[in-house]
Protein backbone atom coordinates (compact mmCIF):
# COMPACT_ATOMS: atom_id res chain seq x y z
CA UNK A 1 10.65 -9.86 -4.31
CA UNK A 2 11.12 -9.67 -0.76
CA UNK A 3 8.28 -12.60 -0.08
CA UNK A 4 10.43 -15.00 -2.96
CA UNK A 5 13.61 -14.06 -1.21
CA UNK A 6 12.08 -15.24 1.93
CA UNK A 7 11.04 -19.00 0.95
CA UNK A 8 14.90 -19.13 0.30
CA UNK A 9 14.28 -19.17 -3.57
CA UNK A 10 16.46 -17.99 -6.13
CA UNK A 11 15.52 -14.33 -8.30
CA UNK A 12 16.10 -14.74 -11.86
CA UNK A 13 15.64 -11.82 -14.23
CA UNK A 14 17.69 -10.02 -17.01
CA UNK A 15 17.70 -6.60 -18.50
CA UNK A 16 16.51 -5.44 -21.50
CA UNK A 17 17.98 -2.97 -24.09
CA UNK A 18 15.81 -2.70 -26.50
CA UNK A 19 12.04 -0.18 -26.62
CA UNK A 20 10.97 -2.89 -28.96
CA UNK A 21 7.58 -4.62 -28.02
CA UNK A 22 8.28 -7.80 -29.71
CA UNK A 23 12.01 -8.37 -27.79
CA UNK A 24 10.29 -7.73 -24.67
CA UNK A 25 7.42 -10.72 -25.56
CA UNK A 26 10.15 -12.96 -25.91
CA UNK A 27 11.84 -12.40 -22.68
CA UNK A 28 8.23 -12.65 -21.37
CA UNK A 29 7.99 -16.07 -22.93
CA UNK A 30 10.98 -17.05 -20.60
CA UNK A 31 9.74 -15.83 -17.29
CA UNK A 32 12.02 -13.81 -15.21
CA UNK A 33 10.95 -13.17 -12.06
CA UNK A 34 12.31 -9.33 -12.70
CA UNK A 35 12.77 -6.97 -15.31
CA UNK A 36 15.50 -4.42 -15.37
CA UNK A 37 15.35 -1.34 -17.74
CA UNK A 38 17.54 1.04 -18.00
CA UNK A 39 17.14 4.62 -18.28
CA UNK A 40 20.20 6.15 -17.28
CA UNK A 41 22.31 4.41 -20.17
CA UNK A 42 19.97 4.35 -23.29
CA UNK A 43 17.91 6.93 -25.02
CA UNK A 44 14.63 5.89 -24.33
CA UNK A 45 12.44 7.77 -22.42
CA UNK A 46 9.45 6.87 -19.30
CA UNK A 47 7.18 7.02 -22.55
CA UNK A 48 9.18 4.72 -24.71
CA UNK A 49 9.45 2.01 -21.71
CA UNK A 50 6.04 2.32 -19.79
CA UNK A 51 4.18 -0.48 -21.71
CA UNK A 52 7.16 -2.53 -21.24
CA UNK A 53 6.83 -2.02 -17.41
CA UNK A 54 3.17 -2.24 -17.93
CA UNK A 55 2.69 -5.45 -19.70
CA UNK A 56 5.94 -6.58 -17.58
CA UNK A 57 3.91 -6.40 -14.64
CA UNK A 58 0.64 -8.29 -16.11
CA UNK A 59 2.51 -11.52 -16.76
CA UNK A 60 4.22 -11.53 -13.24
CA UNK A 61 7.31 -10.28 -14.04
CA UNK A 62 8.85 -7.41 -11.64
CA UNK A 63 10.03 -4.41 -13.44
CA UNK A 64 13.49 -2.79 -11.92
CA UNK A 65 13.23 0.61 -13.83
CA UNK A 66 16.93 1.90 -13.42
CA UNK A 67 16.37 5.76 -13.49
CA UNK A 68 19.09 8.80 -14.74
CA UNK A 69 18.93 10.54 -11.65
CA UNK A 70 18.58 10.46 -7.62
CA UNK A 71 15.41 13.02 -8.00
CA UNK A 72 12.17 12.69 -6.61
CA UNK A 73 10.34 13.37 -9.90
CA UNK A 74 12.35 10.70 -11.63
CA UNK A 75 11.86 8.28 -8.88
CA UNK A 76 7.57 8.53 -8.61
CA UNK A 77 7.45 8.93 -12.13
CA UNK A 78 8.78 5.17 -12.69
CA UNK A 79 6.76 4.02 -9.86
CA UNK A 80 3.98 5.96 -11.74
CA UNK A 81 4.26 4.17 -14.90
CA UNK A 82 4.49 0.49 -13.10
CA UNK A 83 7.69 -0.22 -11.52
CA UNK A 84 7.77 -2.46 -8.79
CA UNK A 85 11.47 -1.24 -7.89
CA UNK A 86 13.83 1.65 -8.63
CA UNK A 87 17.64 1.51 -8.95
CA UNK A 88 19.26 4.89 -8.64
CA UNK A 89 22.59 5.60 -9.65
């Protein structure tokens, strides 16, 4: 992210709502440069949403994994399962 930001280039990405394989496919198809998922305000869990970070991360796109809580477990946990960024509430 930081090396885009630094050619003076524009981040475009969108969030996704959804644990549903074929959704995130489709956003693939449009490539974001990021991914945000959320897992403070849904009901998935780091099992519903790692192969959405995972197969975020083999087409290019950056996966923002959003998580419930400012913990340490929380936050390696998402890094664990592919996130190239964490948000913390």
């Amino acid at each position: 992210m930081k090396n885009i930001l630094q050619q003076n280039r524009p981040l475009i990405g969108t969030g996704i709502f959804s644990s549903d394989q074929f959704i995130a496919k489709k956003i693939f198809q449009c490539k974001p440069d990021w991914l945000w998922i959320c897992l403070e305000h849904s009901p998935y869990s780091f099992e519903t949403i790692a192969p959405i970070a995972i197969d975020a991360r083999l087409n290019g796109i950056m996966p923002i994994i959003r998580v419930g809580w400012n913990h340490p477990d929380l936050i390696k946990r998402a890094y664990d399962i592919g996130a190239s960024g964490v948000m913390i509430p």
